[in-house]
Protein backbone atom coordinates (compact mmCIF):
# COMPACT_ATOMS: atom_id res chain seq x y z
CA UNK A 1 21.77 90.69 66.49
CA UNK A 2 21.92 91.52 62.79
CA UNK A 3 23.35 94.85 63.14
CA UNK A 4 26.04 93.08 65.85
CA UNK A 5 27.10 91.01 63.20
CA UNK A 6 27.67 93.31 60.76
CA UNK A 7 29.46 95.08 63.05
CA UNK A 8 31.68 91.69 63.51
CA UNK A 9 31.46 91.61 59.75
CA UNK A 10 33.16 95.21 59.27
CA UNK A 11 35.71 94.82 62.58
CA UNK A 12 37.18 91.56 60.26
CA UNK A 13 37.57 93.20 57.11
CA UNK A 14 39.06 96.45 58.55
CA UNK A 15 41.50 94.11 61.07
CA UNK A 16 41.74 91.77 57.98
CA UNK A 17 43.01 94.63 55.45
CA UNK A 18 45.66 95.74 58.27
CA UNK A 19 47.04 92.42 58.01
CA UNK A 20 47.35 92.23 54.78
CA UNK A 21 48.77 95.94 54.96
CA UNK A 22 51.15 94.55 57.74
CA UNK A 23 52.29 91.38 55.82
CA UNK A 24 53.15 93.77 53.21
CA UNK A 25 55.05 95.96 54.67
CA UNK A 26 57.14 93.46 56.33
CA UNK A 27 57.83 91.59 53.27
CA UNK A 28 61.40 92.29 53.19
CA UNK A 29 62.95 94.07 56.15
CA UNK A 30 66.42 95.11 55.62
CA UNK A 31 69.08 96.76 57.26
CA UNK A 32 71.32 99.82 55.85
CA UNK A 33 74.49 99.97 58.11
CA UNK A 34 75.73 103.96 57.29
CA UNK A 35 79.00 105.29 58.36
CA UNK A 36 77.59 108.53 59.93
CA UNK A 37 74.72 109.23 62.77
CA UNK A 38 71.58 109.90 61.79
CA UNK A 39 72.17 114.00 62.29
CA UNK A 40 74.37 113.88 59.79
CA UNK A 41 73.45 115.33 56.34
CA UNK A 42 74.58 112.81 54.49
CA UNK A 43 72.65 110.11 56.55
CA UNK A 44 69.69 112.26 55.96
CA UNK A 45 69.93 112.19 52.73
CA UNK A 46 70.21 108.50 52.48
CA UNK A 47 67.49 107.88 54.91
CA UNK A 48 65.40 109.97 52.47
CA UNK A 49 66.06 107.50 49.69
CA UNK A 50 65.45 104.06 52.19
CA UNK A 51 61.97 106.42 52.42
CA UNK A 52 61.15 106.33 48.63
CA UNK A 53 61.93 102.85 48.22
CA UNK A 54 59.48 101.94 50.36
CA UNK A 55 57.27 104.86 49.54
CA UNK A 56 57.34 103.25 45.82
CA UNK A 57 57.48 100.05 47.05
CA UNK A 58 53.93 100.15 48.45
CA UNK A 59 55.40 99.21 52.15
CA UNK A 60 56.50 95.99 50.46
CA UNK A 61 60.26 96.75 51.22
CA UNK A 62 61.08 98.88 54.54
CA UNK A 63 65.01 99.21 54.91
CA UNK A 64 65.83 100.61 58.38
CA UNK A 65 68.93 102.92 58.63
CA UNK A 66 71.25 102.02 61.26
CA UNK A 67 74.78 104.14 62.45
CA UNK A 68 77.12 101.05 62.61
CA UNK A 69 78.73 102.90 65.60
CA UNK A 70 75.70 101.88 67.31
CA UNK A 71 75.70 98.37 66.59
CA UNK A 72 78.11 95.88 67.60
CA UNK A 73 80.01 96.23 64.55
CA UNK A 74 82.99 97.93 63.02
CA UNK A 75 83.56 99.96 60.31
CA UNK A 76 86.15 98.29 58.48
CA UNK A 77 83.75 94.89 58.45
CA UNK A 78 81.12 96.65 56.10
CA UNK A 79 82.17 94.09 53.37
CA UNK A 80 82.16 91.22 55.68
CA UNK A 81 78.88 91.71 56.91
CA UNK A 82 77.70 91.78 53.05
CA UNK A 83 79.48 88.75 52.63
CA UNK A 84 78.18 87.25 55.81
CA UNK A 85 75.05 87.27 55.23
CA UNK A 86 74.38 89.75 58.20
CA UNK A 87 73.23 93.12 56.27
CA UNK A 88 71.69 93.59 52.96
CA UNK A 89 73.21 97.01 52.35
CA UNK A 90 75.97 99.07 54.28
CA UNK A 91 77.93 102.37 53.63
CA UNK A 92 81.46 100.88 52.12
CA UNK A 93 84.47 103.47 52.71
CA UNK A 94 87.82 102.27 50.69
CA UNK A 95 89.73 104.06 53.31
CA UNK A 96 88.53 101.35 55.72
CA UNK A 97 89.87 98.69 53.89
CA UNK A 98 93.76 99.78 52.61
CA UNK A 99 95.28 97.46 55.47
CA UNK A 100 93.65 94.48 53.69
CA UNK A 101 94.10 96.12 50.14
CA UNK A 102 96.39 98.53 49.90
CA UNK A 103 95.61 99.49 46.23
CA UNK A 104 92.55 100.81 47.40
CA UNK A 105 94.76 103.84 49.12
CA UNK A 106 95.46 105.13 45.19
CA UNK A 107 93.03 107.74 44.47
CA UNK A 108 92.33 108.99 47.95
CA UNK A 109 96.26 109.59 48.58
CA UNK A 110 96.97 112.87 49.85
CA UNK A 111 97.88 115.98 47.24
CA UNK A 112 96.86 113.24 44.56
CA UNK A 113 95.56 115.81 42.20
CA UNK A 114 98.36 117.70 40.73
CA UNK A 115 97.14 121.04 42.11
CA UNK A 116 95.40 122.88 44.75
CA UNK A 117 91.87 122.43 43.91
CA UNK A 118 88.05 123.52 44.63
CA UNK A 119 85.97 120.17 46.28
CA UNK A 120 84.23 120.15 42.65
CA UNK A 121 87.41 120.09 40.68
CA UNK A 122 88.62 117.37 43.11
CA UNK A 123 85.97 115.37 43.06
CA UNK A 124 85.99 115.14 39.39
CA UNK A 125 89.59 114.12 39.60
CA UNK A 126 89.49 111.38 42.13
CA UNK A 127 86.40 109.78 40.19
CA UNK A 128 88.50 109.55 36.78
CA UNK A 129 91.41 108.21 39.04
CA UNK A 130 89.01 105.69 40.71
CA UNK A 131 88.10 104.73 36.87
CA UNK A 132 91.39 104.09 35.90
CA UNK A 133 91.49 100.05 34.25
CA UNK A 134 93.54 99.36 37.04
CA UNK A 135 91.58 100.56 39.97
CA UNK A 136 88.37 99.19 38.05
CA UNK A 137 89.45 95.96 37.88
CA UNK A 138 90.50 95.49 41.70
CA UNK A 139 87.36 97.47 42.89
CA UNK A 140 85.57 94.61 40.59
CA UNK A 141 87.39 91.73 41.99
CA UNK A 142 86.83 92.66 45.74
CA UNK A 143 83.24 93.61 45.51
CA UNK A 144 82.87 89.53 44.08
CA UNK A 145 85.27 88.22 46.79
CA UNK A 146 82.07 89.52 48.86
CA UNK A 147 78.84 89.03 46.78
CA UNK A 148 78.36 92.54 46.71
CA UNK A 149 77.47 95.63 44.27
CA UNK A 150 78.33 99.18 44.09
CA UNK A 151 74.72 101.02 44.05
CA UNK A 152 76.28 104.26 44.44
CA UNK A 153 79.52 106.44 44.75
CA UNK A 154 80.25 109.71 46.15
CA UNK A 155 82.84 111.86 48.76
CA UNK A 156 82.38 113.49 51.71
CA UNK A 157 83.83 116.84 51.82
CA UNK A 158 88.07 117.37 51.55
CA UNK A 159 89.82 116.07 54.28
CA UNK A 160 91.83 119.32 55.46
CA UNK A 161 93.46 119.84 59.11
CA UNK A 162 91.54 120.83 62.71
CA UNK A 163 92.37 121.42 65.85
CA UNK A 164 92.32 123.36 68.74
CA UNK A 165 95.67 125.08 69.15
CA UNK A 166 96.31 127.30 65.83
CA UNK A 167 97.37 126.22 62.43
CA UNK A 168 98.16 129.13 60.79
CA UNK A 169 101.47 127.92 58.84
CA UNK A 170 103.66 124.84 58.92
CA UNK A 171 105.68 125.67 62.33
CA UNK A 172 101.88 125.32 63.57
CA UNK A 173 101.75 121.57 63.33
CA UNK A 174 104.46 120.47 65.05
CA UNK A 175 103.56 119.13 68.64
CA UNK A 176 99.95 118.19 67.67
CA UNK A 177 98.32 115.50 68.28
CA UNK A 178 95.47 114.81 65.48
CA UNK A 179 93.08 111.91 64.92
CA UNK A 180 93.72 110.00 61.01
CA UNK A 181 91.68 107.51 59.51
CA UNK A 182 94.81 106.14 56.78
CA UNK A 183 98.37 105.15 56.99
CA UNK A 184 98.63 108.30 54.53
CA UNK A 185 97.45 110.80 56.86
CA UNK A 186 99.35 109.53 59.52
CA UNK A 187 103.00 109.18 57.73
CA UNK A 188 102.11 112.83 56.30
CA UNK A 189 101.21 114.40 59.84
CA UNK A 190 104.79 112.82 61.34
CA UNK A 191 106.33 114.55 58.33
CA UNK A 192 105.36 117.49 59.54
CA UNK A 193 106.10 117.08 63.13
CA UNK A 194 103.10 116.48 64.35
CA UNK A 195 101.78 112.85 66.07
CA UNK A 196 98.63 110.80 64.39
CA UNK A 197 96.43 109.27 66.51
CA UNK A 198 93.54 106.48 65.99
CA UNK A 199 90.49 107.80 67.60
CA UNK A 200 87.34 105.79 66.91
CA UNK A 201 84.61 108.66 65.51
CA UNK A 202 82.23 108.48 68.18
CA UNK A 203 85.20 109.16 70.99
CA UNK A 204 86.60 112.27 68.92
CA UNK A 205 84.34 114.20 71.35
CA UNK A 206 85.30 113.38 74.51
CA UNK A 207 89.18 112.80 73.31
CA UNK A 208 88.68 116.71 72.79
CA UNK A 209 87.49 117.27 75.77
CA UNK A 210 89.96 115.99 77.27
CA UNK A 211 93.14 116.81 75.59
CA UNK A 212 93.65 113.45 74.27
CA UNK A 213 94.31 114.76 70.81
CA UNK A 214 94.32 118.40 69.66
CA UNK A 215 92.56 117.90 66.71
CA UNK A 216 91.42 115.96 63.64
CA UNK A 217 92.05 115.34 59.84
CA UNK A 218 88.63 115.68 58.47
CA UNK A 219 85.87 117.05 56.34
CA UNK A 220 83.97 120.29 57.39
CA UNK A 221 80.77 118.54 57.25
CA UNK A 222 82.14 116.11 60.30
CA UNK A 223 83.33 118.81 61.88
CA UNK A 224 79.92 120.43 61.51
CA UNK A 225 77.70 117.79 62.24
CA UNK A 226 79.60 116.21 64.71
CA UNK A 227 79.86 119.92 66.58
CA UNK A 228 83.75 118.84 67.37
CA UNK A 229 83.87 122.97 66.16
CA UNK A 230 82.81 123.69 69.81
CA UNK A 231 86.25 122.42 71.10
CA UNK A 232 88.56 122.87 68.25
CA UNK A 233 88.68 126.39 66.46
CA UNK A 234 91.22 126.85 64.13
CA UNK A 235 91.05 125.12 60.42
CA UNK A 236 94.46 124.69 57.80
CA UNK A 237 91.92 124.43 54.26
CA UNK A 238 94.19 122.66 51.65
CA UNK A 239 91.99 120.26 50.39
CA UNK A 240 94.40 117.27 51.09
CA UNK A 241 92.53 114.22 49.46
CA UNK A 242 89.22 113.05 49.02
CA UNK A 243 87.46 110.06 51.26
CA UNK A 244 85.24 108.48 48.85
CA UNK A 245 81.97 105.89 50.07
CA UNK A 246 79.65 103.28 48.13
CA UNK A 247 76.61 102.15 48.92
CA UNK A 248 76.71 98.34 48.48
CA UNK A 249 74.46 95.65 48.46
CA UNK A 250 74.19 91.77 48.76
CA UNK A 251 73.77 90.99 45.18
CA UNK A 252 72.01 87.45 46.95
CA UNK A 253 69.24 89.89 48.70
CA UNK A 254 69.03 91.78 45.65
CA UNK A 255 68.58 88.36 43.94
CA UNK A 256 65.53 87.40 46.58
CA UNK A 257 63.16 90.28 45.26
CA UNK A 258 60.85 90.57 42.69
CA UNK A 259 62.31 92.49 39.64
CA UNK A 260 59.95 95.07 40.18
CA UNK A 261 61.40 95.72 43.86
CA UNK A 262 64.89 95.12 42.58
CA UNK A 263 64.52 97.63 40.00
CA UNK A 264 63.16 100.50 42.73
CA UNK A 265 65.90 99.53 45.03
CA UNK A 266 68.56 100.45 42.42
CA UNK A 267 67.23 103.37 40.99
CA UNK A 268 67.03 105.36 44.19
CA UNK A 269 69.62 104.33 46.15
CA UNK A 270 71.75 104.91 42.72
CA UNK A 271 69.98 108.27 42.36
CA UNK A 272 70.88 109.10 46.56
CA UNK A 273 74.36 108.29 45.34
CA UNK A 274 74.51 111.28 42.69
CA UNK A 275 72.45 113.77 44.94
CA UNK A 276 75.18 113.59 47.64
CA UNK A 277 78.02 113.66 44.51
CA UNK A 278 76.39 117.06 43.01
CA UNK A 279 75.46 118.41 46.76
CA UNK A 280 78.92 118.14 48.38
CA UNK A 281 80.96 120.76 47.08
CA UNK A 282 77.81 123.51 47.84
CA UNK A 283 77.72 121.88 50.85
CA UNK A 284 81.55 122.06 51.98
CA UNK A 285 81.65 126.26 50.91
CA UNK A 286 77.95 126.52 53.47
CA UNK A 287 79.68 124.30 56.32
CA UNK A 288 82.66 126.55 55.58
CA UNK A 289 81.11 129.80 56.02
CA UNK A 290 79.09 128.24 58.99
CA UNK A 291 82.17 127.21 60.93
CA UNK A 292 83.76 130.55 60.39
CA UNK A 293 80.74 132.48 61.71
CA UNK A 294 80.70 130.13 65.11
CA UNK A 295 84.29 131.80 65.83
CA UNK A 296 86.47 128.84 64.37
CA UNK A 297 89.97 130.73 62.18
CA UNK A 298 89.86 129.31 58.93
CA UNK A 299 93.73 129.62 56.67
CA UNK A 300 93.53 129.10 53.16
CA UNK A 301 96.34 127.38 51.80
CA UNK A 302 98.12 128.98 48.94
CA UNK A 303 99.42 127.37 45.62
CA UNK A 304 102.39 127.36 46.88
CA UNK A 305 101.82 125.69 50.10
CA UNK A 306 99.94 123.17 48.23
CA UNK A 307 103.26 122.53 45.98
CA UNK A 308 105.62 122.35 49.05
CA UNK A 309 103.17 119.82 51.18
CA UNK A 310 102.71 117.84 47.70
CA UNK A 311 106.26 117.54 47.13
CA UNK A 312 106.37 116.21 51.57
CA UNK A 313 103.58 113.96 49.94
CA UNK A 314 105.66 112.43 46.59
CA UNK A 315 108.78 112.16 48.44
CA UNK A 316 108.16 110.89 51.93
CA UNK A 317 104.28 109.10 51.93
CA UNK A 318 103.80 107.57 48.94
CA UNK A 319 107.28 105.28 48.51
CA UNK A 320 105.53 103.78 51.65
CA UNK A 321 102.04 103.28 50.65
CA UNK A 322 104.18 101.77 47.14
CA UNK A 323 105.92 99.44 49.24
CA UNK A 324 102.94 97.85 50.64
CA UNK A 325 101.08 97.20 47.12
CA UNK A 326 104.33 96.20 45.77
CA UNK A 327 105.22 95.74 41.95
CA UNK A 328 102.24 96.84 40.26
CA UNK A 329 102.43 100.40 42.03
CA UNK A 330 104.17 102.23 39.43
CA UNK A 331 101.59 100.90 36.89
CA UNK A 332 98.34 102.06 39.07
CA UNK A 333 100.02 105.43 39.51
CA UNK A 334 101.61 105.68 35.99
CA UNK A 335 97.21 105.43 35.36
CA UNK A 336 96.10 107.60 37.49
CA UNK A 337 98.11 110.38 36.95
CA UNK A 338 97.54 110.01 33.26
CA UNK A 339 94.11 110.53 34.19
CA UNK A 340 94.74 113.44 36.51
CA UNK A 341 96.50 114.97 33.49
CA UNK A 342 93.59 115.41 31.30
């Protein structure tokens, strides 16, 4: 009886300590809504850094990583679901969110840097056009319209052009039906004869498939990790703009921890934020190289072409994308191309 009750005694503190094990892992359960599936590289990588938070959290703080594709939300409500109440963190793209403020269109415009550029060299120029006062300022106001906070801030690799038919010079685009993502792309692609189409990311596939579009305006990673290179297998590399993401969080979670658990939560998802920054442009030459050794015809834009489609750009996208933000246009580009001159 003695030794059954020490048994008892033993089965309690063991079931006991993986309560209290339990409890603390489910302390705080939050949610990371990402932009990208979980193949993705740069979902890995940020599912990597949800791991060390609670790796350093001791299991007090577990935040699952969700593909927002697969939930029944949209993209363009990241914010709102900050603001909601409904997420604690999500992946935040500008680009989502130039119908609602068009400023935000600025540094991400196509040709915005001055000339053709390696992903490094852009990236560096975007960032100091994203620092400008004036796109400071309105990135500050609408993260407190939504109780949020920029964690971290990097871009996925340049947006250049795919498809499936060639695109080997300019006559090439004409007739082609690619998927866009921003009023930019699309004015630029009917500039040059060709017909923008919005394709939700997870339908690209299929849309292939079946000759819905010919192609899309994207980064090589997508391309990549999305496989669309099985049905499209010709690439125009220009480097047209950067897409740029933040990780943001409800500053009213972040306010609910302990300031030990607020201060792990920052560091690393900050710290994810400058691995992607420093890993993209390494990773757009390997995704590069990759796509050209599965059969897909990359062109490499010259200087000049850059010039030509920059001049299509200044002339016949941007007075558009001006009209929209209205007077203080000039000023935020009168900024930004300061800083692009440096």
């Amino acid at each position: 009886m003695k030794k059954f009750l020490v048994i008892l005694s033993a089965i309690a503190v063991i079931a006991g300590s993986s309560l209290t094990s339990a409890a603390r892992a489910a302390d705080y359960r939050w949610q990371f809504f990402g932009m990208l599936p979980t193949t993705h590289e740069f979902a890995k990588k940020i599912m990597a850094g949800l791991d060390r938070v609670k790796e350093r959290s001791g299991g007090k703080i577990e935040i699952q990583y969700s593909y927002i594709a697969e939930t029944p939300y949209k993209p363009a409500e990241s914010l709102t679901l900050i603001r909601d109440g409904l997420v604690q963190i999500t992946e935040w793209l500008p680009a989502n969110g130039v119908g609602t403020y068009p400023i935000l269109a600025a540094p991400e415009l196509p040709f915005v840097a001055p000339n053709k550029s390696t992903p490094a060299e852009l990236q560096d120029a975007v960032g100091r056009a994203w620092d400008t006062p004036a796109m400071t300022e309105a990135l500050g106001t609408i993260m407190s319209e939504h109780g949020a906070r920029v964690l971290g801030r990097y871009f996925y690799q340049p947006m250049n052009f795919w498809s499936a038919k060639p695109l080997a010079s300019f006559d090439d685009f004409k007739g082609q039906r690619l998927r866009v993502i921003t009023p930019e792309q699309s004015a630029l692609l009917e500039q040059l004869g060709g017909t923008p189409m919005s394709i939700p990311n997870t339908e690209v596939y299929t849309s292939l498939q079946t000759n819905v579009i010919d192609g899309v305006i994207t980064g090589s990673g997508n391309v990549k990790g999305s496989k669309w290179n099985e049905l499209m297998k010709s690439g125009y590399i220009v480097n047209i703009s950067l897409i740029g993401a933040r990780m943001v969080i409800s500053e009213a979670a972040l306010a609910e921890l302990p300031a030990d658990l607020q201060a792990i939560v920052v560091e690393e998802l900050t710290a994810v934020g400058q691995e992607i920054l420093a890993w993209t442009p390494e990773s757009d030459k390997a995704a590069l190289d990759d796509l050209a050794a599965s059969g897909v015809t990359l062109t490499l834009a010259s200087d000049a072409d850059y010039a030509k489609l920059r001049e299509i750009a200044m002339t016949d996208v941007w007075p558009a994308w001006k009209a929209r933000v209205g007077d203080q246009a000039d000023a935020v580009m009168q900024q930004i191309e300061e800083a692009l001159s440096k």
